[in-house]
N, C-alpha and C. Protein backbone atom coordinates (compact mmCIF):
# COMPACT_ATOMS: atom_id res chain seq x y z
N UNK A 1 -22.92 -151.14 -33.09
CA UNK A 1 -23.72 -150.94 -31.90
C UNK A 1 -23.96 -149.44 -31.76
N UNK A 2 -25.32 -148.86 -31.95
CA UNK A 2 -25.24 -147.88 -31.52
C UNK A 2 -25.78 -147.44 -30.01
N UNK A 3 -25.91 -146.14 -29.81
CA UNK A 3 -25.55 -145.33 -28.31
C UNK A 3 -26.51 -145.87 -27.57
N UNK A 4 -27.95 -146.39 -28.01
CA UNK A 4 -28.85 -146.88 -27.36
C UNK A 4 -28.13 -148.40 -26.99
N UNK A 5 -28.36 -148.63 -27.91
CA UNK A 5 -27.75 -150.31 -27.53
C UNK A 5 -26.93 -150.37 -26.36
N UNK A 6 -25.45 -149.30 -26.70
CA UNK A 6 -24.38 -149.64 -25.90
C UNK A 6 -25.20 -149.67 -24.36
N UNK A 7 -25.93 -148.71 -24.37
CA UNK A 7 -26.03 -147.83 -22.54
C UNK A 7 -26.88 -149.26 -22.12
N UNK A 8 -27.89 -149.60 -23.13
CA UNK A 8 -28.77 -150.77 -22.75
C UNK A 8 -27.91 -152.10 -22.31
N UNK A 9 -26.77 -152.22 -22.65
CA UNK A 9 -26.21 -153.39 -22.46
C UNK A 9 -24.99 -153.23 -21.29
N UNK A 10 -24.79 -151.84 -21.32
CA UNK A 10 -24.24 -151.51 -20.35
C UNK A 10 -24.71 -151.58 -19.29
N UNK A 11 -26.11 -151.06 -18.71
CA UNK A 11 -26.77 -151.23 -17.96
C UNK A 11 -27.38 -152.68 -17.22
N UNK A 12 -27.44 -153.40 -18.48
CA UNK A 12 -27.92 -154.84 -17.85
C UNK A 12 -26.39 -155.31 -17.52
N UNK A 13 -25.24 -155.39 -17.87
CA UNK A 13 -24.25 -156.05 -17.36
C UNK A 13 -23.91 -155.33 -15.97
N UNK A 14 -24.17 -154.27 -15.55
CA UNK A 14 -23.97 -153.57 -14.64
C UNK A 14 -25.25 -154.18 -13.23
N UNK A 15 -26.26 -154.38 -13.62
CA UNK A 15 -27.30 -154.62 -13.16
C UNK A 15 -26.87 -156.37 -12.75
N UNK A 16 -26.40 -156.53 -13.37
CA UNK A 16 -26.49 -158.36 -12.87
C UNK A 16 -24.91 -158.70 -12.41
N UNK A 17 -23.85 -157.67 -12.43
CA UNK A 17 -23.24 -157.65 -11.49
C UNK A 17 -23.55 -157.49 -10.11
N UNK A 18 -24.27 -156.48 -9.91
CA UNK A 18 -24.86 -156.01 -8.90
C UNK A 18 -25.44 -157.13 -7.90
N UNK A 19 -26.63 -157.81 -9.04
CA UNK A 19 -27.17 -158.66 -8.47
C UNK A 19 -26.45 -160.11 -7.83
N UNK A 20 -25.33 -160.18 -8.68
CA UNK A 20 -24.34 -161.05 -8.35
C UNK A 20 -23.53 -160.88 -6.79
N UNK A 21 -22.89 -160.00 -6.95
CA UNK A 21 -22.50 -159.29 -5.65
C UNK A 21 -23.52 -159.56 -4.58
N UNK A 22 -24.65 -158.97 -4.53
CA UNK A 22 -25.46 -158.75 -3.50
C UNK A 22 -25.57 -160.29 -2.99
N UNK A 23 -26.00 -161.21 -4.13
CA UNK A 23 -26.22 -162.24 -3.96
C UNK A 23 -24.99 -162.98 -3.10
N UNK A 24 -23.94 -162.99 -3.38
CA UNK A 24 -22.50 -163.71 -2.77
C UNK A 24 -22.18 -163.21 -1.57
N UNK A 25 -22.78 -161.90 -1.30
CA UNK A 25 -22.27 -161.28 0.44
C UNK A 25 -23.33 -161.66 0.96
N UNK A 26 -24.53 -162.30 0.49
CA UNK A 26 -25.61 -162.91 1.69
C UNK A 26 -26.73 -162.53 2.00
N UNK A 27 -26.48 -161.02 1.23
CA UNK A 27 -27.65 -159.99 1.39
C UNK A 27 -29.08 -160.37 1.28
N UNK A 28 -29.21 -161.03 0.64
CA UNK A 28 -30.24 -162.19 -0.25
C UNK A 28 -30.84 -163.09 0.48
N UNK A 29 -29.98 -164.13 1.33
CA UNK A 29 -30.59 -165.31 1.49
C UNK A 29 -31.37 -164.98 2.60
N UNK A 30 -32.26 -166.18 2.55
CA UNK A 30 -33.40 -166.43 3.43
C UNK A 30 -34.52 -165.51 3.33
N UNK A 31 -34.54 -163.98 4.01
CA UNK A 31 -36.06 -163.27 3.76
C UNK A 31 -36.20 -162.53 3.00
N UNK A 32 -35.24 -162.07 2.00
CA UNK A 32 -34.90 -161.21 1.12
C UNK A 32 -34.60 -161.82 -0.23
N UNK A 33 -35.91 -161.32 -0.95
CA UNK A 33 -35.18 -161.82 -2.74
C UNK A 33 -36.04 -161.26 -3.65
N UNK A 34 -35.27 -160.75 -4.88
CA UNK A 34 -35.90 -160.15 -6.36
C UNK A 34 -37.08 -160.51 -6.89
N UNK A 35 -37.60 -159.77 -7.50
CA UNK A 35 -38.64 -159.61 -8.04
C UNK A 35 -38.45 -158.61 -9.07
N UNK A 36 -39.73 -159.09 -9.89
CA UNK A 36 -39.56 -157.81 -11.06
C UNK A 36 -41.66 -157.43 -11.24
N UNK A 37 -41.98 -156.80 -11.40
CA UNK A 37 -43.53 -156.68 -11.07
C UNK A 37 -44.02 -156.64 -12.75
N UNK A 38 -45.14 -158.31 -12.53
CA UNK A 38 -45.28 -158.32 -14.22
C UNK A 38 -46.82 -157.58 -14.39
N UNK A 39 -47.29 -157.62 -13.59
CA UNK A 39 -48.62 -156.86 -13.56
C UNK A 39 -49.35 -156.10 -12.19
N UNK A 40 -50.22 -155.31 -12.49
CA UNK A 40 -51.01 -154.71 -11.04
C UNK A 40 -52.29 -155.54 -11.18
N UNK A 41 -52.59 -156.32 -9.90
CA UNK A 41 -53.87 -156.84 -9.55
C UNK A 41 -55.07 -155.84 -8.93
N UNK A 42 -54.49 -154.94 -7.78
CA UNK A 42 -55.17 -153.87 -7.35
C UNK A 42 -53.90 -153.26 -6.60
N UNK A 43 -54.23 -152.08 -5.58
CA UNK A 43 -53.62 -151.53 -4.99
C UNK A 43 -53.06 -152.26 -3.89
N UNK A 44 -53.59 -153.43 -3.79
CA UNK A 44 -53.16 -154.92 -2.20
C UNK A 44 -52.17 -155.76 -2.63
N UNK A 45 -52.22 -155.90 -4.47
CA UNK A 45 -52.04 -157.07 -5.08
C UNK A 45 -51.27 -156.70 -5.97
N UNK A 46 -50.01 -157.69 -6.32
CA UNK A 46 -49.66 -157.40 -7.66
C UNK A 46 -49.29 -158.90 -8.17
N UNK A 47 -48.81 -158.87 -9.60
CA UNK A 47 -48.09 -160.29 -9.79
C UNK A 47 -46.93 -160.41 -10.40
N UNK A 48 -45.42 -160.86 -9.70
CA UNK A 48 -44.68 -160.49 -9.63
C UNK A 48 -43.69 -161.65 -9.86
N UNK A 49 -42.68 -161.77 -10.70
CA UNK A 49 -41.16 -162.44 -10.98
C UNK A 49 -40.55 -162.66 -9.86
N UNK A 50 -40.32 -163.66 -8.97
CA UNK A 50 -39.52 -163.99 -8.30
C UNK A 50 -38.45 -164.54 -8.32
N UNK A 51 -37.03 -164.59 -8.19
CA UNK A 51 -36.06 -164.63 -8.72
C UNK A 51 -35.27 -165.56 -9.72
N UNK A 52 -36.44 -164.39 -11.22
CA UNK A 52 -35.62 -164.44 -12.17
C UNK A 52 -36.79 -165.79 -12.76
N UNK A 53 -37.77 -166.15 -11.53
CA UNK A 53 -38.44 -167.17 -12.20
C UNK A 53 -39.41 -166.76 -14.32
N UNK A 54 -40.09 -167.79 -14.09
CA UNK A 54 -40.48 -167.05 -15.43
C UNK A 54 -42.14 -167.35 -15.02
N UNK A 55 -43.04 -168.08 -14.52
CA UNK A 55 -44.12 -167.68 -13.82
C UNK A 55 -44.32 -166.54 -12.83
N UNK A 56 -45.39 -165.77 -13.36
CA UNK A 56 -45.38 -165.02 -11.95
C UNK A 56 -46.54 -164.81 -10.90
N UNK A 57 -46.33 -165.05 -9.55
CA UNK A 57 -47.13 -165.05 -8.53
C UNK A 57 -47.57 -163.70 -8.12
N UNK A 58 -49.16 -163.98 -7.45
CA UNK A 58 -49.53 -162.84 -7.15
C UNK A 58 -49.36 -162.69 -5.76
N UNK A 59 -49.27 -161.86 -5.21
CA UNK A 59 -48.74 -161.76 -3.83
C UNK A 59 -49.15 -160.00 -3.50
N UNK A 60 -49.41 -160.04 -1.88
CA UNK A 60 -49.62 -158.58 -1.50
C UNK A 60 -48.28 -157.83 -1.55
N UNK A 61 -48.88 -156.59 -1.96
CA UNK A 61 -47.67 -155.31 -1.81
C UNK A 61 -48.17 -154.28 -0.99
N UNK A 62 -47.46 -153.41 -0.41
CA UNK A 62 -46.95 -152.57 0.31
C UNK A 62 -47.89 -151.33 -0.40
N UNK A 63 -49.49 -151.42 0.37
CA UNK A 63 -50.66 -150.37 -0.61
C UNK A 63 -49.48 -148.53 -0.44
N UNK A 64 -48.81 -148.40 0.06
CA UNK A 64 -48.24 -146.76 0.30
C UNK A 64 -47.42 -147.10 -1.04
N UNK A 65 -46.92 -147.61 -1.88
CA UNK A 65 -46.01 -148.04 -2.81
C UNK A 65 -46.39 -148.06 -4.45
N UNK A 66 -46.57 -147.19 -5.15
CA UNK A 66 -47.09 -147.15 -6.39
C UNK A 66 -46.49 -147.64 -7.25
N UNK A 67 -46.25 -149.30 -7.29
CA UNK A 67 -45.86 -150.24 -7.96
C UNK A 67 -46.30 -150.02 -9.98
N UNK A 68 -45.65 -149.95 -11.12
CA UNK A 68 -45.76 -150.33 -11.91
C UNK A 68 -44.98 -151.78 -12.43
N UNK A 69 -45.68 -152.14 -13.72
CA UNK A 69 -45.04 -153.13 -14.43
C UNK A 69 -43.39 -152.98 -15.34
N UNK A 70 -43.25 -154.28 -14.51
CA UNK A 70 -41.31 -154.01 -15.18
C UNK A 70 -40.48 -152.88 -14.07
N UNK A 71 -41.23 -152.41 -12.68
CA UNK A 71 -39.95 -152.25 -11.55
C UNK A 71 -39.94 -153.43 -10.93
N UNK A 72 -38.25 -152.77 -10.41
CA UNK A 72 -37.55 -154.20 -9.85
C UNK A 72 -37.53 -153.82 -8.15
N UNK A 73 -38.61 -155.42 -8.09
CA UNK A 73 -38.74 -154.74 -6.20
C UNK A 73 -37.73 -155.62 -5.45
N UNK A 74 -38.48 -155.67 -3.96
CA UNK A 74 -37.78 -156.46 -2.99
C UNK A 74 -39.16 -157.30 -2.75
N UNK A 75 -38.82 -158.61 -2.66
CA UNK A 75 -39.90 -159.24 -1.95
C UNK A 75 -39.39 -160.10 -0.79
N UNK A 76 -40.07 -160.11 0.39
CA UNK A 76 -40.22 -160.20 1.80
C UNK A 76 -40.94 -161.88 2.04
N UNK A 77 -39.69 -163.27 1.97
CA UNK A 77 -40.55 -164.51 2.99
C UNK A 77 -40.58 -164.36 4.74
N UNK A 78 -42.25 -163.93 4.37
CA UNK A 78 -42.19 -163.53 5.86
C UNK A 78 -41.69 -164.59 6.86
N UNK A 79 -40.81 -164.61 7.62
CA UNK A 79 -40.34 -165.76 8.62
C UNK A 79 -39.96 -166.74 7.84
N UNK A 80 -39.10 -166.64 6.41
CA UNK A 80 -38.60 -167.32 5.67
C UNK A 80 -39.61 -168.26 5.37
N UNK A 81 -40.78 -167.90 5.51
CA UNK A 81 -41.62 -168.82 4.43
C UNK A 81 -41.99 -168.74 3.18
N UNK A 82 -41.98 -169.44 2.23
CA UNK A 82 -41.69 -168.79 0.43
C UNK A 82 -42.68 -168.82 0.21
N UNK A 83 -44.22 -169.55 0.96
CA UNK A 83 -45.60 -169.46 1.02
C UNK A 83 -46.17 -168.34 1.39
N UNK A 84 -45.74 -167.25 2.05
CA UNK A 84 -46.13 -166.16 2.66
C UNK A 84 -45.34 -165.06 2.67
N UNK A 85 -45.20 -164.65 0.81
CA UNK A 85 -44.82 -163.40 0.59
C UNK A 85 -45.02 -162.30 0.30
N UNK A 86 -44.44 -161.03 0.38
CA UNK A 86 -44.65 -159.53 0.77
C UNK A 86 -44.03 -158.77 -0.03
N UNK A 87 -44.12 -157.73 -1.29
CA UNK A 87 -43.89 -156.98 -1.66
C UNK A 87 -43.54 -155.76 -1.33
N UNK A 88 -42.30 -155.72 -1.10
CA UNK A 88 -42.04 -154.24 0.14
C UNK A 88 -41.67 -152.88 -0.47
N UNK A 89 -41.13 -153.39 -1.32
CA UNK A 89 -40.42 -151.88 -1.75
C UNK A 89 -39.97 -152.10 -2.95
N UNK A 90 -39.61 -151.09 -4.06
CA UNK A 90 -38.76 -151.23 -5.43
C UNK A 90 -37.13 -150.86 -4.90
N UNK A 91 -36.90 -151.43 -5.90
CA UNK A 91 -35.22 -151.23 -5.81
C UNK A 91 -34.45 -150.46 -6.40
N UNK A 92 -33.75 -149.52 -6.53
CA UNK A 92 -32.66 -149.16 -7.70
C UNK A 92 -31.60 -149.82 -7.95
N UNK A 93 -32.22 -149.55 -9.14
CA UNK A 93 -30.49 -150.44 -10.27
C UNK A 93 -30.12 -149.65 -11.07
């Protein structure tokens, strides 16, 4: 394994701990859940991984937010509806 590899695998096991955690204290449920942004539609729009799915929906984002492909956001069911979601912000991992 070299140094790339290691940090790369380091990083994703670190990363889905994370996500694990977040997920088990609650942080998550109901209006709050992952995304990963697979493309830009326009500056309103993007189309985006929802958790962990493998289709991805297009849904509005947050136009102040200069979304690229492959960051990991937050997406927003507004009033816990999974029909009416919001791209709010990226995340660090």
């Amino acid at each position: 394994m070299n140094e790339s590899n290691g940090k790369e695998y380091v990083y994703k096991l670190i990363s889905e701990i994370v996500r694990t955690e977040i997920r088990n204290l609650g942080l998550l449920s109901g209006e709050w859940h992952l995304g990963t942004v697979d493309s830009i539609v326009s500056t309103k729009k993007i189309n985006v991984f929802i958790d962990g799915s493998t289709s991805s929906q297009t849904i509005p984002c947050n136009p102040d937010v200069a979304f690229k492909p492959g960051d990991h956001i937050y997406v927003i069911f507004v009033n816990g509806d999974s029909k009416d979601k919001f791209a709010l912000c990226k995340r660090g991992i």
